[in-house]
C-alpha atoms as a PDB file:
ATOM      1  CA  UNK A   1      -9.127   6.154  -0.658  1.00  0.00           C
ATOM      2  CA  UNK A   2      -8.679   3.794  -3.241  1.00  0.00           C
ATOM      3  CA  UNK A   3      -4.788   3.068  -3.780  1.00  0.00           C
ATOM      4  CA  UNK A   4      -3.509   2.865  -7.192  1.00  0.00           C
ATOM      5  CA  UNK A   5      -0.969   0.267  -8.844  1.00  0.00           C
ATOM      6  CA  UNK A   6       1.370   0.648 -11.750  1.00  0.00           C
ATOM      7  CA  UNK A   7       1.294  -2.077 -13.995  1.00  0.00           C
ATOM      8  CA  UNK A   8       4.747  -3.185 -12.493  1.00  0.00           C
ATOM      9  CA  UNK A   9       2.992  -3.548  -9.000  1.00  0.00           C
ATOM     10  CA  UNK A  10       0.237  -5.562 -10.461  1.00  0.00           C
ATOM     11  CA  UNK A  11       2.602  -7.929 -12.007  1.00  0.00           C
ATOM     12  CA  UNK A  12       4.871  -8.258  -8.941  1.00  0.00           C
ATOM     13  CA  UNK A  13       2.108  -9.184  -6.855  1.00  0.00           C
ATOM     14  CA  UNK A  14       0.143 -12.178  -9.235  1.00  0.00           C
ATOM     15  CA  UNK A  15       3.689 -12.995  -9.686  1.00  0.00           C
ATOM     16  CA  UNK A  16       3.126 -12.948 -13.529  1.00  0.00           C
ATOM     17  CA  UNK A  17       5.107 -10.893 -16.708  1.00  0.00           C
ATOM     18  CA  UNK A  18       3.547  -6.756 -16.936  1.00  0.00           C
ATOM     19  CA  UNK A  19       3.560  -7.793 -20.923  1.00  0.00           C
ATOM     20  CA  UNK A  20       0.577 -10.514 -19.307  1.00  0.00           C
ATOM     21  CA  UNK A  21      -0.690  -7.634 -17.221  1.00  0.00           C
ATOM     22  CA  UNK A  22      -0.674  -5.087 -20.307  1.00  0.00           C
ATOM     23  CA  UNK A  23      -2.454  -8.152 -22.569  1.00  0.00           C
ATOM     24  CA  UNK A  24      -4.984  -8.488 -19.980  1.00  0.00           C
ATOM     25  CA  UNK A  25      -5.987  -4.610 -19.452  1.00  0.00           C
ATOM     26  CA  UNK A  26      -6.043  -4.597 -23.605  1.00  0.00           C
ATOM     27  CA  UNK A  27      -8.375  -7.292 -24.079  1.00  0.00           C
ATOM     28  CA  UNK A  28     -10.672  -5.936 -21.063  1.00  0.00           C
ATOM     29  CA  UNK A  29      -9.467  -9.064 -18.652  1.00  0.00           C
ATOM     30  CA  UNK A  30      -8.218  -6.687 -15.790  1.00  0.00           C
ATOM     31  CA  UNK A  31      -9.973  -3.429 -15.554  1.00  0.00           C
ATOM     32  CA  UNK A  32      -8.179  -0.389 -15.154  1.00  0.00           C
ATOM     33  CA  UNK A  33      -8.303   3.578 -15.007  1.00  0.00           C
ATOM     34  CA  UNK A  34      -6.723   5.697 -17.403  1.00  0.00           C
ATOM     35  CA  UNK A  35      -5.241   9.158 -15.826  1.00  0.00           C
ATOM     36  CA  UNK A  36      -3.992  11.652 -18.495  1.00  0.00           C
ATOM     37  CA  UNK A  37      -1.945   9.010 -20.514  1.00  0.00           C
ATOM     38  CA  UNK A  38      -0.562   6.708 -17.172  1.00  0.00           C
ATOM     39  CA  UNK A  39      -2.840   3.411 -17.136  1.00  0.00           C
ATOM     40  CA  UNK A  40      -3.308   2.405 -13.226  1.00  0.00           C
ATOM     41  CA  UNK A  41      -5.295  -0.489 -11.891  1.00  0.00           C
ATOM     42  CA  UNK A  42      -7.202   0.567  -8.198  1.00  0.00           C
ATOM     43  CA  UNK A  43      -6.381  -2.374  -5.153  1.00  0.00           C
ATOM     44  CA  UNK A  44     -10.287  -3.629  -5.282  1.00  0.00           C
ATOM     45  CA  UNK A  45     -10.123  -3.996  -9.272  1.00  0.00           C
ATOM     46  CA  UNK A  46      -7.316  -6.073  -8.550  1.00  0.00           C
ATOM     47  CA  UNK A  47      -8.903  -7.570  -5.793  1.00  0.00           C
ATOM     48  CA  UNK A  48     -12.204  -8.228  -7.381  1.00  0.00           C
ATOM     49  CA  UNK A  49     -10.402 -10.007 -10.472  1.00  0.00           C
ATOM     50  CA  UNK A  50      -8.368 -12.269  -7.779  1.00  0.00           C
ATOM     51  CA  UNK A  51     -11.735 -13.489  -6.520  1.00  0.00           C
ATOM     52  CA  UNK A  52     -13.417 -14.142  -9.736  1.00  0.00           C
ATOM     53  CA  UNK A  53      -9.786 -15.755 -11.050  1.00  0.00           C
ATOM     54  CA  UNK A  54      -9.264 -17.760  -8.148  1.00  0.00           C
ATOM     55  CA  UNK A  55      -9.374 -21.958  -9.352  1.00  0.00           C
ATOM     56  CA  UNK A  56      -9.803 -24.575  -6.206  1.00  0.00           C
ATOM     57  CA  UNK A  57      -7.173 -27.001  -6.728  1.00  0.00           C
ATOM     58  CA  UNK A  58      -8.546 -30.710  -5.664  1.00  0.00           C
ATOM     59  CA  UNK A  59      -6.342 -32.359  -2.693  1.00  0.00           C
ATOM     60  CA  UNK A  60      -4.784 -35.655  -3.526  1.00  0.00           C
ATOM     61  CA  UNK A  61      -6.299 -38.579  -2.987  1.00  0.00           C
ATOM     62  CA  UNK A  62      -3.905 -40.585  -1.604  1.00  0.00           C
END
């Protein structure tokens, strides 16, 4: 089974604000399942939008 995060756990672990994490659910950036009215986001959503976020920083040159 699936396991799934509170906003609070989703913020803690991209290391960013939950108002960020609450934007980005709004606006559709992070999807998300809604249970009665508690808003959770399942571990391969998450996942998923880590891959597709991910940037690949360029070593220094020298």
């Amino acid at each position: 089974m699936n396991r799934l995060l509170r906003v609070e756990e989703v913020a803690e672990r991209l290391g960013i604000k939950v108002s960020t994490v609450r934007a980005w659910l709004f606006y559709g950036k992070l999807r998300k399942v809604k249970l009665g009215g508690a808003v959770s986001v399942p571990e391969d959503f998450l996942e998923e939008f880590i891959k597709g976020n991910t940037r690949y920083e360029r070593p220094d040159d020298g």
